[in-house]
C-alpha atoms as a PDB file:
ATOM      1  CA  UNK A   1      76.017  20.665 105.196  1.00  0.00           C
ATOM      2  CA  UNK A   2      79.785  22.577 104.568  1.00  0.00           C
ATOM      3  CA  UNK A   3      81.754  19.348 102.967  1.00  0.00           C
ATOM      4  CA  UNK A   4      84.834  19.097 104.802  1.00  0.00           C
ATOM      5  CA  UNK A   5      88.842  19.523 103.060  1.00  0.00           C
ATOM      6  CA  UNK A   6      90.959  17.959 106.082  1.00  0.00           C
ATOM      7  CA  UNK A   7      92.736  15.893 103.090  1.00  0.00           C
ATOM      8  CA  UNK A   8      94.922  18.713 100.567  1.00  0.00           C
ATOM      9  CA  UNK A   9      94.295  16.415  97.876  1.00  0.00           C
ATOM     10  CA  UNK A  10      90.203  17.126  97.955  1.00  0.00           C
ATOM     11  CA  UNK A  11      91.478  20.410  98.730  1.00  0.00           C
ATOM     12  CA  UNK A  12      93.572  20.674  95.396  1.00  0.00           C
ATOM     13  CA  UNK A  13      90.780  18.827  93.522  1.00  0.00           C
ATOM     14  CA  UNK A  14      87.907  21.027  94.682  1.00  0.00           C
ATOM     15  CA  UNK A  15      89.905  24.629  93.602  1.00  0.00           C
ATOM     16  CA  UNK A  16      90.785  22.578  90.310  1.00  0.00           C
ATOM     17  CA  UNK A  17      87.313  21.836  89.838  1.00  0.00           C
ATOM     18  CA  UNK A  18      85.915  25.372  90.513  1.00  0.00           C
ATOM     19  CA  UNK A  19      84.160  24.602  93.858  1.00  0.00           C
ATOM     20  CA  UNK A  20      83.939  27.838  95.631  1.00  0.00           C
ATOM     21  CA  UNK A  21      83.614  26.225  99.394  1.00  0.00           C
ATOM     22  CA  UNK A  22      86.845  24.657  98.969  1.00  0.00           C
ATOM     23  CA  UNK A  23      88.278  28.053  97.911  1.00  0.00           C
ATOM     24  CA  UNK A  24      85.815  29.993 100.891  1.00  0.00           C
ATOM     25  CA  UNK A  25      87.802  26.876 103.046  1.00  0.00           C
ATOM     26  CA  UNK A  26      91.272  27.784 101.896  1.00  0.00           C
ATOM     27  CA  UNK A  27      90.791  31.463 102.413  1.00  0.00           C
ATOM     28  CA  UNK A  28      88.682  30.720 105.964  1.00  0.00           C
ATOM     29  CA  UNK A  29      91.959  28.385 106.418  1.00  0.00           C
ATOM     30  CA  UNK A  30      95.068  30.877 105.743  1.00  0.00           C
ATOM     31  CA  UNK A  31      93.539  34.252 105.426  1.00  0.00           C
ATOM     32  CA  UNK A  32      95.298  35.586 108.434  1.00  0.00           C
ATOM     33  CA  UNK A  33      98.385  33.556 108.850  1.00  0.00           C
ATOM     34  CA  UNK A  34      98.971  34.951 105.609  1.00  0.00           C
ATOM     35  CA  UNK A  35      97.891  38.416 106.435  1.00  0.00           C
ATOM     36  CA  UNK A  36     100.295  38.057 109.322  1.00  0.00           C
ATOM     37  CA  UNK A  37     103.258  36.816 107.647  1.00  0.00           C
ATOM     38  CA  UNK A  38     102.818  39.666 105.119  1.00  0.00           C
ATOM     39  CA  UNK A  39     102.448  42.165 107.485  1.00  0.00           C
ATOM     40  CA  UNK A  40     105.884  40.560 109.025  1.00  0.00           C
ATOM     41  CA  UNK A  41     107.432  41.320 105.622  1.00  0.00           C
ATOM     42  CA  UNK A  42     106.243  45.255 104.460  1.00  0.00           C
ATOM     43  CA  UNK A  43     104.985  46.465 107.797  1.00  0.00           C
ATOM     44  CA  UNK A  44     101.577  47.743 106.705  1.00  0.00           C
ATOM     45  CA  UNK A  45      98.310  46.451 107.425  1.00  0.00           C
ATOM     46  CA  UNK A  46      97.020  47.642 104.433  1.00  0.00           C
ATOM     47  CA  UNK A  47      99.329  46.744 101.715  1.00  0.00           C
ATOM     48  CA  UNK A  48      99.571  43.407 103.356  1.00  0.00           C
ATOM     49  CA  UNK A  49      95.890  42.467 102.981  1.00  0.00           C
ATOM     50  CA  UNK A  50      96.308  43.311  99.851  1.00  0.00           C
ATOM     51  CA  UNK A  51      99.159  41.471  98.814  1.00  0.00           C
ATOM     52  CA  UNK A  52      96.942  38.283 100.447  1.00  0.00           C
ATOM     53  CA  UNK A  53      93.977  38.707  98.246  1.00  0.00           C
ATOM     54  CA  UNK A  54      96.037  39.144  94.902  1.00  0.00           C
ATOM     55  CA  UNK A  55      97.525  35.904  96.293  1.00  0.00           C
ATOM     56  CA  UNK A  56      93.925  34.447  96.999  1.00  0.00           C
ATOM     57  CA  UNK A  57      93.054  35.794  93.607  1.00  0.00           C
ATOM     58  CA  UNK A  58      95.721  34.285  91.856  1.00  0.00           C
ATOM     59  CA  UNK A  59      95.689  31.087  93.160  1.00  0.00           C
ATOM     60  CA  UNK A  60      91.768  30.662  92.130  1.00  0.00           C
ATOM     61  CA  UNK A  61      92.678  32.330  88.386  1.00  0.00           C
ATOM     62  CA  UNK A  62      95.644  29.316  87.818  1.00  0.00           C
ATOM     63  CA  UNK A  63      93.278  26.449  90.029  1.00  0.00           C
ATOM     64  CA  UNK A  64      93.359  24.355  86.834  1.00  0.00           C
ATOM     65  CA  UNK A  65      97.217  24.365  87.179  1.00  0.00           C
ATOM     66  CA  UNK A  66      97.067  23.007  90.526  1.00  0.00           C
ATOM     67  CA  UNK A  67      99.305  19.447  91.206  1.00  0.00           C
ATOM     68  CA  UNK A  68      97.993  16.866  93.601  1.00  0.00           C
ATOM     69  CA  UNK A  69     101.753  17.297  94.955  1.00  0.00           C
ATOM     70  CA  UNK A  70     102.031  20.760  95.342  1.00  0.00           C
ATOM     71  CA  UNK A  71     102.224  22.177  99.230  1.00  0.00           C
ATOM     72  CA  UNK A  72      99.371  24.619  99.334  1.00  0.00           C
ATOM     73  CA  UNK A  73     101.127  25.814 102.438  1.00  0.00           C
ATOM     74  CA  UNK A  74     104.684  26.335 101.310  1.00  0.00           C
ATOM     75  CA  UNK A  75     103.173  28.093  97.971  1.00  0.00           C
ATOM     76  CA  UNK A  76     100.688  30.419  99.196  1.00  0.00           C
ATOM     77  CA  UNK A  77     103.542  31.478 101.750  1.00  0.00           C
ATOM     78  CA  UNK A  78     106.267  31.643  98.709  1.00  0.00           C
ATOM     79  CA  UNK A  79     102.914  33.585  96.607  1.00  0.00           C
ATOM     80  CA  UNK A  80     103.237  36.201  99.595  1.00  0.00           C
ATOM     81  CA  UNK A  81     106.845  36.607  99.373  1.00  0.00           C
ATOM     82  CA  UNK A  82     106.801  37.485  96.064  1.00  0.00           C
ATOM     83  CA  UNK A  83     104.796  39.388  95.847  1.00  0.00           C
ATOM     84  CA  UNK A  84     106.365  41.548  98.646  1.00  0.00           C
ATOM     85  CA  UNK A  85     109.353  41.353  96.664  1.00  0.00           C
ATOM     86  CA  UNK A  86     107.175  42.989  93.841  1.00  0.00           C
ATOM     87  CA  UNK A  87     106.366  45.143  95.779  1.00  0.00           C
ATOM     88  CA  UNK A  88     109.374  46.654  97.340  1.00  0.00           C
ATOM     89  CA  UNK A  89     110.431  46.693  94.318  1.00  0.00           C
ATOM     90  CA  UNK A  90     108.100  49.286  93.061  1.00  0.00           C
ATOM     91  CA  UNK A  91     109.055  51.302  95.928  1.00  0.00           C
ATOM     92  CA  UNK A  92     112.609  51.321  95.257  1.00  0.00           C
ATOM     93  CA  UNK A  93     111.575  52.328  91.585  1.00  0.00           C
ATOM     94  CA  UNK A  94     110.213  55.107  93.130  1.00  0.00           C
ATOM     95  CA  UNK A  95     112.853  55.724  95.513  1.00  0.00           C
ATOM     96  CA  UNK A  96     114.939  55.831  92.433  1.00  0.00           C
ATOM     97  CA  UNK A  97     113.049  58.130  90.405  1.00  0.00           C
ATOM     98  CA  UNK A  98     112.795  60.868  92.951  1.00  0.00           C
ATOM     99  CA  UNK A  99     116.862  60.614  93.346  1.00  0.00           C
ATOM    100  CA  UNK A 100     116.684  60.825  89.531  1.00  0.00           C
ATOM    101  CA  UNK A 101     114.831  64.253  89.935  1.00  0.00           C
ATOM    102  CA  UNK A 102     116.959  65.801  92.744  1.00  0.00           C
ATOM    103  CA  UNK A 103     120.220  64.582  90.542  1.00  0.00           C
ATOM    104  CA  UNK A 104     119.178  66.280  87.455  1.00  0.00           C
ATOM    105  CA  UNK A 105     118.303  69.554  89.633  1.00  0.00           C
ATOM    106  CA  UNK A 106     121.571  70.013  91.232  1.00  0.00           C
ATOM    107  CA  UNK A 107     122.877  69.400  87.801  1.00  0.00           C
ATOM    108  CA  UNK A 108     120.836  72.177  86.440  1.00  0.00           C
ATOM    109  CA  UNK A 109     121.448  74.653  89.274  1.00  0.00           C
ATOM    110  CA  UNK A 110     124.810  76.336  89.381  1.00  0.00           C
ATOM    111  CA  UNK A 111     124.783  76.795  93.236  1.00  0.00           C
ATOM    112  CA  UNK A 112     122.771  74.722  95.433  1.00  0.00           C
ATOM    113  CA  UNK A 113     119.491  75.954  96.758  1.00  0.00           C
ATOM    114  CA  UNK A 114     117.048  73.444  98.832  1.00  0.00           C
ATOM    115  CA  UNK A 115     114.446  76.149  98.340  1.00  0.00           C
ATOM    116  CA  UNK A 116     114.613  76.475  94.741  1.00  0.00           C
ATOM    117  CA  UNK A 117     114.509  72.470  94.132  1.00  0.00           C
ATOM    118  CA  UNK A 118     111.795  72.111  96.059  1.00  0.00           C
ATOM    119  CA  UNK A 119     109.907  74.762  94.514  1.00  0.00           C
ATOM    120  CA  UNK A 120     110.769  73.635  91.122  1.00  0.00           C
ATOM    121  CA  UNK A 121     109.563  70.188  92.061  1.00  0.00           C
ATOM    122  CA  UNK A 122     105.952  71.075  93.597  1.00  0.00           C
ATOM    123  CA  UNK A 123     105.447  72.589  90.215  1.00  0.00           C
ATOM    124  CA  UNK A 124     106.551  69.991  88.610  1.00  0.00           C
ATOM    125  CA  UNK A 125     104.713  67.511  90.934  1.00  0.00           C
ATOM    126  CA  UNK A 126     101.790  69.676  90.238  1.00  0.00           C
ATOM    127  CA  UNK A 127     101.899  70.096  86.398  1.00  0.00           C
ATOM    128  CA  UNK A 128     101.992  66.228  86.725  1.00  0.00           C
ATOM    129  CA  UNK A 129      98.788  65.732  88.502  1.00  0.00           C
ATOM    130  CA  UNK A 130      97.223  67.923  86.404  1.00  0.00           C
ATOM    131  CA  UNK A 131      97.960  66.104  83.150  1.00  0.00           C
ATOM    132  CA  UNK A 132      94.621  64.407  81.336  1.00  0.00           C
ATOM    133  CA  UNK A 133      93.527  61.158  82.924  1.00  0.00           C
ATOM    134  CA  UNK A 134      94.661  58.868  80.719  1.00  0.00           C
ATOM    135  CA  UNK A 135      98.225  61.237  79.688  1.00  0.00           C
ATOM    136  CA  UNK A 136      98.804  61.003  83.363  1.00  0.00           C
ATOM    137  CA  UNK A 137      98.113  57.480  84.070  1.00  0.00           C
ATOM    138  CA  UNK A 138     100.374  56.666  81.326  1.00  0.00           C
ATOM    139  CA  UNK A 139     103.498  58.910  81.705  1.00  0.00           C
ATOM    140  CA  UNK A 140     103.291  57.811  86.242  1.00  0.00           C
ATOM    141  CA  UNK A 141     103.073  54.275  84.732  1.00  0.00           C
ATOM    142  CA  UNK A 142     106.494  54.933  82.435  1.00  0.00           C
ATOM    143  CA  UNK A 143     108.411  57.190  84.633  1.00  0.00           C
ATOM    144  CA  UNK A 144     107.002  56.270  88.104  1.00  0.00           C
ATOM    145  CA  UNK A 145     106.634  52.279  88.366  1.00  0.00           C
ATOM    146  CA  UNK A 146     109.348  51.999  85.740  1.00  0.00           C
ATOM    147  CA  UNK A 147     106.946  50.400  82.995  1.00  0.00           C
ATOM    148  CA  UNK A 148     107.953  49.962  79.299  1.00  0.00           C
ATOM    149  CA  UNK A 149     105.994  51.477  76.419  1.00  0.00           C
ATOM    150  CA  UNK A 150     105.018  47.519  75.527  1.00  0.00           C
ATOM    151  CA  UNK A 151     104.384  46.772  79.227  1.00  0.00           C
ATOM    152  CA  UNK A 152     102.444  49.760  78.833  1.00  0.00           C
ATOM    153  CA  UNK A 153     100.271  49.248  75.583  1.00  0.00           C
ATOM    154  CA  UNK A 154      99.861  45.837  77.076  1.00  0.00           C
ATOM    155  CA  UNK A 155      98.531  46.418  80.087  1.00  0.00           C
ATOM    156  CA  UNK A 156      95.976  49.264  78.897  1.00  0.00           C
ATOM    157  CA  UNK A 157      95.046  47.054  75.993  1.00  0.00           C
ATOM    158  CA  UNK A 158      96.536  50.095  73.642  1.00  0.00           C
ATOM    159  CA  UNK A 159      99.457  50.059  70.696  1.00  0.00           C
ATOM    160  CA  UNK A 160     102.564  51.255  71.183  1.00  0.00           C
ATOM    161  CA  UNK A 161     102.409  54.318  69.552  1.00  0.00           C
ATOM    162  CA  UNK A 162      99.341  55.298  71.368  1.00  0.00           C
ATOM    163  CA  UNK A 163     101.656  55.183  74.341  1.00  0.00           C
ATOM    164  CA  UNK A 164     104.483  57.102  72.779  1.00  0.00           C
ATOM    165  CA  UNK A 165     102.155  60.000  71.974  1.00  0.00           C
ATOM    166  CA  UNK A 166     100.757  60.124  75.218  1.00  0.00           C
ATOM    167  CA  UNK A 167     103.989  60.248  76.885  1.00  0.00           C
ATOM    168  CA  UNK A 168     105.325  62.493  74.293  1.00  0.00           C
ATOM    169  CA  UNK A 169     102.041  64.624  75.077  1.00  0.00           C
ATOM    170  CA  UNK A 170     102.834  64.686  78.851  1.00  0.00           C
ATOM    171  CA  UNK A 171     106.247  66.027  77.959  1.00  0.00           C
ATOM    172  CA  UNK A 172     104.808  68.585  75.834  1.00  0.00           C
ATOM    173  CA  UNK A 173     101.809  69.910  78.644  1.00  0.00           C
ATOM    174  CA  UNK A 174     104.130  69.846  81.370  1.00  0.00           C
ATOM    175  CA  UNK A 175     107.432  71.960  79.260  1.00  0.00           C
ATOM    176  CA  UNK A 176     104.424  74.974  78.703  1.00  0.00           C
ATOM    177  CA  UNK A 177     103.233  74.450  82.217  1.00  0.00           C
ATOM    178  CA  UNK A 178     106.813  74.981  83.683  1.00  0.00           C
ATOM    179  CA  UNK A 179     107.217  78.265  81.148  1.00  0.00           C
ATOM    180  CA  UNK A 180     110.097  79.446  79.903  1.00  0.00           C
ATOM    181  CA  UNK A 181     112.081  80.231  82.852  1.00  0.00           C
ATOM    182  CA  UNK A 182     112.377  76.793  84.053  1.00  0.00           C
ATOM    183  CA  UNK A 183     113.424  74.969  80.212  1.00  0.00           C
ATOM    184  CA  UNK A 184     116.689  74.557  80.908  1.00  0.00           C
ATOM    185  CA  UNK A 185     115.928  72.525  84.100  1.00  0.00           C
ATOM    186  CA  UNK A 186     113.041  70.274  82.284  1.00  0.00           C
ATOM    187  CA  UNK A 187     115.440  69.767  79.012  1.00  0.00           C
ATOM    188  CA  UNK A 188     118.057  67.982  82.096  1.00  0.00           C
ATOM    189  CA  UNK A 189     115.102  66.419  84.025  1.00  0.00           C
ATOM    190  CA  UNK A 190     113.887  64.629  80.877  1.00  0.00           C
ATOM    191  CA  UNK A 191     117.514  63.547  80.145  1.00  0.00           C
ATOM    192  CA  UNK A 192     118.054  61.963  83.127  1.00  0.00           C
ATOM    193  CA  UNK A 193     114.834  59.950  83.560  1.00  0.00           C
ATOM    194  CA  UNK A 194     113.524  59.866  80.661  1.00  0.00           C
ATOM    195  CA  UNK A 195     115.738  57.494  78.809  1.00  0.00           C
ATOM    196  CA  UNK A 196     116.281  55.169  81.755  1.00  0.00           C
ATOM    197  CA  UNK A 197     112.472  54.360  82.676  1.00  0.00           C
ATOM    198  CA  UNK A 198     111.066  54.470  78.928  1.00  0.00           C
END
């Protein structure tokens, strides 16, 4: 028989406790008022549902922190929030970082020229997604989400220097991909973004 969790406190005391049907009932119980609210927020189904599982996830990771006094209601809803906020966030970080490559261009380029930016970026782009897996997971996780080298060597479990070369090896790969003609454009490039995001 499914034990019933109309009370928080059993609620709080069966997550604490590691009881999965009280966390099946929690998800069963906000899954998509959540998923709703999110949606509300970033305007994407997808990124959405998965902002309310890292919240669902969370939440079961830190049960043992639960209080008896805490809303589950208020913070699974402030959970969401944030971690919209995270994520638009991210997506002003990229925002930025593209700006970062079209400023750096037009200071490279005597006379403006659309065409010639763009071309010099789908190389770029494309010398980038080229890079070895782990090089280009790396250097997108320095210069695209903004990452530090220790947020870095943290995350992938992996010492600083280990991160430093890599990125320092991305540099390298991507200056002989470019060739010779474009240098001059990857020495400003690297100037600009390079110092900001590392």
């Amino acid at each position: 028989m499914k034990r019933q969790f109309n009370n928080q406190n059993l609620l709080i005391e069966g997550l604490k406790n590691g009881d999965e049907i009280a966390y099946v009932h929690l998800i069963e119980q906000y899954h998509n008022r959540l998923c709703n609210y999110a949606n509300s927020l970033i305007k994407d189904d997808l990124i959405a549902e998965d902002i309310v599982q890292n919240v669902f996830v969370q939440i079961w990771e830190k049960r043992k922190k639960l209080k008896h006094e805490l809303s589950l209601e208020s913070y699974l809803y402030k959970s969401v929030h944030n971690k919209f906020i995270d994520e638009y966030r991210k997506g002003k970080a990229v925002m930025a970082l593209e700006k970062k490559y079209m400023t750096a261009l037009e200071l490279a380029i005597d006379e403006k020229d659309e065409v010639q930016e763009q071309k010099i970026l789908t190389i770029l782009f494309d010398a980038i997604h080229q890079l070895p897996p782990k090089c280009k997971q790396i250097f997108l996780m320095s210069k695209k989400e903004g990452l530090t080298n220790i947020e870095i060597s943290q995350c992938l479990n992996l010492s600083k220097k280990t991160v430093e070369n890599q990125i320092t090896k991305a540099f390298r790969i991507l200056r002989n991909k470019m060739g010779e003609k474009y240098q001059t454009i990857l020495m400003v490039i690297f100037q600009n973004i390079s110092n900001p995001l590392s």
